[in-house]
Protein backbone atom coordinates (compact mmCIF):
# COMPACT_ATOMS: atom_id res chain seq x y z
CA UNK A 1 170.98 82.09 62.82
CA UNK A 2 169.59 78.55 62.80
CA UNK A 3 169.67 76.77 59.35
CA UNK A 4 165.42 76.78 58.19
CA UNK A 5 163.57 74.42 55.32
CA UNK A 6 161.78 76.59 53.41
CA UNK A 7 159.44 74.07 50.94
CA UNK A 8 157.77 76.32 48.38
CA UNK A 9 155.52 73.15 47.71
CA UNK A 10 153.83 73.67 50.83
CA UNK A 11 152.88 76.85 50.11
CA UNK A 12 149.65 78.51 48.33
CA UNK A 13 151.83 81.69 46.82
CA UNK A 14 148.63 82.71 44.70
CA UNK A 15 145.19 83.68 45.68
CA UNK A 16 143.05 81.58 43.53
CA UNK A 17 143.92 78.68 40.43
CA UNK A 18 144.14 82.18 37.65
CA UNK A 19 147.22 82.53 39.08
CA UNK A 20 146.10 86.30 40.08
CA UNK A 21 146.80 88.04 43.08
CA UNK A 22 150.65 86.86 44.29
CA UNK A 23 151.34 86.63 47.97
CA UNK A 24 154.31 88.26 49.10
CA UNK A 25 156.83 86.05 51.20
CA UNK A 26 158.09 87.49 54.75
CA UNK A 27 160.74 86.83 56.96
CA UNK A 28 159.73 85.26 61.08
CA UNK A 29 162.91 85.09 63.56
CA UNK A 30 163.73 85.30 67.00
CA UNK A 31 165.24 83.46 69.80
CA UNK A 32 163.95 80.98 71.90
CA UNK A 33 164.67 81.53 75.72
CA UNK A 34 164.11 79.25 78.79
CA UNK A 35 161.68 81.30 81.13
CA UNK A 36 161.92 80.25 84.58
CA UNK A 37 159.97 80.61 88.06
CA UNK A 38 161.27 83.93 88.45
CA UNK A 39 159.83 85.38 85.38
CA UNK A 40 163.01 86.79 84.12
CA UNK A 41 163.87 85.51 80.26
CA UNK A 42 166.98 82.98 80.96
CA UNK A 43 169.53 81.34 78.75
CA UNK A 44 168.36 80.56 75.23
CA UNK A 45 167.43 77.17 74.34
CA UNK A 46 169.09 75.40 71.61
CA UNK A 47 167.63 72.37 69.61
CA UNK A 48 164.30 73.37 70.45
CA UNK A 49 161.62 72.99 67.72
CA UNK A 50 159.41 75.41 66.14
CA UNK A 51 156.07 74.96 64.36
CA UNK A 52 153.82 77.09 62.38
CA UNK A 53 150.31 76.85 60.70
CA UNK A 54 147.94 79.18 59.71
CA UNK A 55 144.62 80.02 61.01
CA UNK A 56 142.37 79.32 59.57
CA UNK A 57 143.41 76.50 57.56
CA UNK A 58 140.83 76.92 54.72
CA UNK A 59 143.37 76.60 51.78
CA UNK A 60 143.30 72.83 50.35
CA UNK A 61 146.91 73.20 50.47
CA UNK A 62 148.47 73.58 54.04
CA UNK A 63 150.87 76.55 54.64
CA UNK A 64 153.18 74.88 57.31
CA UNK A 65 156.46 74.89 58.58
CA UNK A 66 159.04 74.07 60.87
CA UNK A 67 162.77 74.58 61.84
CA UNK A 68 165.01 74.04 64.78
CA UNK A 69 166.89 76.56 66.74
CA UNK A 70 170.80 76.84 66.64
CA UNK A 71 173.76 76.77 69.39
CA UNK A 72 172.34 80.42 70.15
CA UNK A 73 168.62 79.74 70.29
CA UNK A 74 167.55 81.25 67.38
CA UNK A 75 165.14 80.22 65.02
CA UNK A 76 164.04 81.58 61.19
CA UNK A 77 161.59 80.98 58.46
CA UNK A 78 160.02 82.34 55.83
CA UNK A 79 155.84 82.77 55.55
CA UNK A 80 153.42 84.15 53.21
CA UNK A 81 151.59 87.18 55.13
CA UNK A 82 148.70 86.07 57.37
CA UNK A 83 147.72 84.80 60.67
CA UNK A 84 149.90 81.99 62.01
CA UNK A 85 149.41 79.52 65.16
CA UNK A 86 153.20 79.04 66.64
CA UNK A 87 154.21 75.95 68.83
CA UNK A 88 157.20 75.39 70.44
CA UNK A 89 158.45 71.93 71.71
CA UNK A 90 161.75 70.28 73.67
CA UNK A 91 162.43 67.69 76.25
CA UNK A 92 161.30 68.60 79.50
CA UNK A 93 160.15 71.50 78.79
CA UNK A 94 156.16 72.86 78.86
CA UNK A 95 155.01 73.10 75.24
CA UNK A 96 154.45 76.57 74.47
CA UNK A 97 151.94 78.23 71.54
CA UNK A 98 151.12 81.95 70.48
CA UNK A 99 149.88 83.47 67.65
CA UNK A 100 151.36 85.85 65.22
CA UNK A 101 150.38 88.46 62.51
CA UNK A 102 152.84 88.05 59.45
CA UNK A 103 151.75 91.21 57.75
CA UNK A 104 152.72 91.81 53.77
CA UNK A 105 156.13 93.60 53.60
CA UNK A 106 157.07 93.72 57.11
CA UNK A 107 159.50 91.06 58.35
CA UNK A 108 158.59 89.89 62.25
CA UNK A 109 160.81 89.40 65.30
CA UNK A 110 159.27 87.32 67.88
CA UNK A 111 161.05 86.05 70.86
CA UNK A 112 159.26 82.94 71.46
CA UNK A 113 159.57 81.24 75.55
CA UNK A 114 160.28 77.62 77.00
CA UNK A 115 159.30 76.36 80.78
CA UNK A 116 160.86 73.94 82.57
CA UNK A 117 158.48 70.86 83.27
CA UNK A 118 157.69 71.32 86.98
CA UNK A 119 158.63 75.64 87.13
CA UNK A 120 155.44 76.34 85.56
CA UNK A 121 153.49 75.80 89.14
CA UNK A 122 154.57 77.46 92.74
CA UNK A 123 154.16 78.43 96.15
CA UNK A 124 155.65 80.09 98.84
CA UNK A 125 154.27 81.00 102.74
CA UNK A 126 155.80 83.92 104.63
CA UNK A 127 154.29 84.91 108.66
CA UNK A 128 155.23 87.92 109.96
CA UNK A 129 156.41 86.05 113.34
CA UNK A 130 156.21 82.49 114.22
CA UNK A 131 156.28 82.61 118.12
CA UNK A 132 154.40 83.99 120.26
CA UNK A 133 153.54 84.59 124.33
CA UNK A 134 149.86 84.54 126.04
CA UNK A 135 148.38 83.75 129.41
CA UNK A 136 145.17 81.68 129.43
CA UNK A 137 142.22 83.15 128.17
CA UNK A 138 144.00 85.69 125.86
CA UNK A 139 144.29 85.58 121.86
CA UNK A 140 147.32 86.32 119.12
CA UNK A 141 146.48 86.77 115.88
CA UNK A 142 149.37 85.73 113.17
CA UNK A 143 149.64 87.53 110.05
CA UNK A 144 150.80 84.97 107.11
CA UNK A 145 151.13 85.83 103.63
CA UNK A 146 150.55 83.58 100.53
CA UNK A 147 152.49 83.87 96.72
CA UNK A 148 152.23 82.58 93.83
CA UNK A 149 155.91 82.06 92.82
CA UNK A 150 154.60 79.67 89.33
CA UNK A 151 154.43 81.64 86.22
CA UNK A 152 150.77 80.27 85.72
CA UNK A 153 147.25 81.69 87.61
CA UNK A 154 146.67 78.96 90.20
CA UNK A 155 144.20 78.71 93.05
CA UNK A 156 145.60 77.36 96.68
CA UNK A 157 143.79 75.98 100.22
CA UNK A 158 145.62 76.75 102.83
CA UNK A 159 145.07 75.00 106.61
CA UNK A 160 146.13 74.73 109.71
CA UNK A 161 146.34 71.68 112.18
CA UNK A 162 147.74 70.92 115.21
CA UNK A 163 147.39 69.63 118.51
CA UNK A 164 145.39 71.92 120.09
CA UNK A 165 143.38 72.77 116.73
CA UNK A 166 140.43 73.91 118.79
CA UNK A 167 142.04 76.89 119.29
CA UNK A 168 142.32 78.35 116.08
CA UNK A 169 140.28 79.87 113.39
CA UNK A 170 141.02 81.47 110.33
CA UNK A 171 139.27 84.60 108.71
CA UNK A 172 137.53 84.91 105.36
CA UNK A 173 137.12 84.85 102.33
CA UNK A 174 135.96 81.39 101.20
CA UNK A 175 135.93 79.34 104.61
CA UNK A 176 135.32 75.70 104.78
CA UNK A 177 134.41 74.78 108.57
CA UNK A 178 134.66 72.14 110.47
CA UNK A 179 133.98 70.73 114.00
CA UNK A 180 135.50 73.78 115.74
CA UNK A 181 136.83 75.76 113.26
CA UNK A 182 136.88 77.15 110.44
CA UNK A 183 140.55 75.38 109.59
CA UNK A 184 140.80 76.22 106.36
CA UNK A 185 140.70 78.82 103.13
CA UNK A 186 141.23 78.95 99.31
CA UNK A 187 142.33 81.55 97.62
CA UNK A 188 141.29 81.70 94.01
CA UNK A 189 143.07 82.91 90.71
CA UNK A 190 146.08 84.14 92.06
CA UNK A 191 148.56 85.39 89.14
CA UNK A 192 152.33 84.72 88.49
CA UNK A 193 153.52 86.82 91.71
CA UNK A 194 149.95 87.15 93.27
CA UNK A 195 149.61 87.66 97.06
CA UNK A 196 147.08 86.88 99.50
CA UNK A 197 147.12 87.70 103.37
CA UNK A 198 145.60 85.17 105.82
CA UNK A 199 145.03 85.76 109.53
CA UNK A 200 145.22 83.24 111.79
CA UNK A 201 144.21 83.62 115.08
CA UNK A 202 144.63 81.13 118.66
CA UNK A 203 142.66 81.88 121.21
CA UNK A 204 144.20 80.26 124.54
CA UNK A 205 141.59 78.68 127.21
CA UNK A 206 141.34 79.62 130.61
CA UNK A 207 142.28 76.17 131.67
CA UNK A 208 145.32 75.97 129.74
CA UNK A 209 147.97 74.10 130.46
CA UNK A 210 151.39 76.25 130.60
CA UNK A 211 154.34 75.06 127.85
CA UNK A 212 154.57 74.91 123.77
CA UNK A 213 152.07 74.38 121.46
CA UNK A 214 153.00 73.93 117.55
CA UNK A 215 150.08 74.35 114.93
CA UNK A 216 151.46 73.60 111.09
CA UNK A 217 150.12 75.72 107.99
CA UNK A 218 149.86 74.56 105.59
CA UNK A 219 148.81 75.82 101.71
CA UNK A 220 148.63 73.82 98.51
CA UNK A 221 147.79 74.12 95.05
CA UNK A 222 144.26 72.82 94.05
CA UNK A 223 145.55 72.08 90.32
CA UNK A 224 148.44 69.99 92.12
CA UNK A 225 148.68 69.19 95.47
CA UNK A 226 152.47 68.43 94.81
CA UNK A 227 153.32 71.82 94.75
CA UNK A 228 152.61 73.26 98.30
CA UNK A 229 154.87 74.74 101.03
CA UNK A 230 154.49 74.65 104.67
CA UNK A 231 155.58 76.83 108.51
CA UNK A 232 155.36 75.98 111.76
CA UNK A 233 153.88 78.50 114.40
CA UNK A 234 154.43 78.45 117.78
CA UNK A 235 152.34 79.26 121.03
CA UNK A 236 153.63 79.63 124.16
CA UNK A 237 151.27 79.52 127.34
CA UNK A 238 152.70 81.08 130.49
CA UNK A 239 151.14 81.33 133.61
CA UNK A 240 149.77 84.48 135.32
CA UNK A 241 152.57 86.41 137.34
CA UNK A 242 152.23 86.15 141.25
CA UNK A 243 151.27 89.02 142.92
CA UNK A 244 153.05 89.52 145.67
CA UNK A 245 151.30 91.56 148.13
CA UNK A 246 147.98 89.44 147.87
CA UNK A 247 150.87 86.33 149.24
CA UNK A 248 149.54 86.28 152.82
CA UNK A 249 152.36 83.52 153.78
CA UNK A 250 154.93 86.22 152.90
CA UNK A 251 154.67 90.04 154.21
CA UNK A 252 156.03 92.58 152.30
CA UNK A 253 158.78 95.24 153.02
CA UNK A 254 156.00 97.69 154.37
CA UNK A 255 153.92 94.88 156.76
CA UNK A 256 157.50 94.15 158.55
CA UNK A 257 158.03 97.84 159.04
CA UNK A 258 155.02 98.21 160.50
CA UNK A 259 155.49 95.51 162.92
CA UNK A 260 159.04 96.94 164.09
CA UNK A 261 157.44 100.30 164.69
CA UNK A 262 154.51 98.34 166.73
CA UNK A 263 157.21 96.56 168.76
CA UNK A 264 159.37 100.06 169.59
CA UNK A 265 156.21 101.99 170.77
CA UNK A 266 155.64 98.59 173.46
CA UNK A 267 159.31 99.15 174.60
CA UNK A 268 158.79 102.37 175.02
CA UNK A 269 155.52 102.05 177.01
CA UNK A 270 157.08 99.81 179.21
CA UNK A 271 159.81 101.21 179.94
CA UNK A 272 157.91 104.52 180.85
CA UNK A 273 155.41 102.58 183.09
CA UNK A 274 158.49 101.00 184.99
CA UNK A 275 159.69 104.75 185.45
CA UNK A 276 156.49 105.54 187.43
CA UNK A 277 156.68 102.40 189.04
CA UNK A 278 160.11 103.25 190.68
């Protein structure tokens, strides 16, 4: 267990200035762990430091104190029984507070947890497929999917641009439109692991050109705009199919047999007529 100052100086261990009314001294321990993106308790941390104060502070003397954790990230000190404000605090790591109940003859274990600077806030963008066909005039809706992969609520916009912009529109809830759109949505207090489905959908004009169009989504998080992820989509325009027996120019297996019948009943006749003839 980590080494601990205990300085009885800085405590109040009676109730009033009789002397009356001793308060009893209990045990607070633990381990400190690094909590990551994932949400799963990691490695412990060691070195990290540990605070404590109690709430209120309405004593004229301040019950405080403070230790480090060891190799093995644990931490211990000793409290009077009360209410207690806990802060923990390392180098690159998110300073993180709680509150505890030290109760009168009960020791407490309380596993106390550290985030990496930077882990606390994230993002990720899924689509069920990226690619897809359509003739002119048609639409394709794509079915994306939003998460909050931080370990803090968060609130995103996602948006999506591209050449052909005009051809795209996104569904609700909270739209914010533009020229031709709307091109954009937010997505409000998502929590760690929070999803959010967006539909997307391209609507191809009649005059379209055939080949590949690219539109980029995009989604980012309104505390941070840092922390944002991005997928392409793709279009592809392809002409109507030819039909083949509307192709004048070209006659089909059943127009040439036709003819060749047409052509054996005029032998026939003629060589009938030149019978009579003779």
């Amino acid at each position: 267990m980590a080494t601990f100052a205990l300085v009885l100086s800085t405590f109040s261990l009676v109730d009033n200035a009789s002397g009356e009314g001793e308060v009893q001294i209990q045990r607070l321990y633990g381990i400190v762990y690094e909590k990551s993106g994932t949400r799963a308790a990691g490695e412990p941390v060691p070195g990290a430091e540990v605070y404590v104060e109690q709430e209120p502070v309405t004593d004229p003397i301040s019950k405080k104190n403070s230790t480090t954790t060891g190799d093995d990230g644990s931490y211990e000190m000793y409290l009077p029984n009360g209410t207690y404000k806990v802060t923990v605090k390392k180098a690159g790591y998110e300073t993180f507070t709680t509150q505890v109940v030290v109760k009168a003859g009960e020791d407490l274990e309380k596993d106390l947890v550290l985030v990496k600077k930077g882990e606390s806030l994230g993002v990720e963008m899924s689509c069920e497929g990226t690619t897809m066909e359509l003739k002119p005039g048609e639409t394709c809706t794509f079915h994306f999917r939003v998460r909050n992969t931080g370990i803090k609520t968060d609130s995103y916009k996602v948006e999506i641009t591209g050449e052909k912009q005009e051809w795209a529109s996104m569904g609700a809830p909270t739209l914010t439109r533009s020229s031709g759109g709307p091109y954009s949505q937010s997505t409000s207090n998502m929590e760690d692991d929070g999803i959010a489905d967006i539909d997307v959908n391209i609507t191809v004009p009649e005059d379209a050109e055939p080949g590949d169009y690219v539109f980029v989504m995009k989604v980012a998080s309104t505390s941070d705009p840092s922390v944002n992820d991005e997928l392409n989509i793709t279009v592809k325009v392809v002409p109507d199919a030819a039909v083949d027996d509307d192709d004048e120019s070209t006659p089909g297996p059943g127009i040439l047999m036709v003819s060749m019948s047409a052509v054996l009943v005029s032998i026939i006749a003629i060589i009938k007529r030149s019978k009579r003839d003779n």
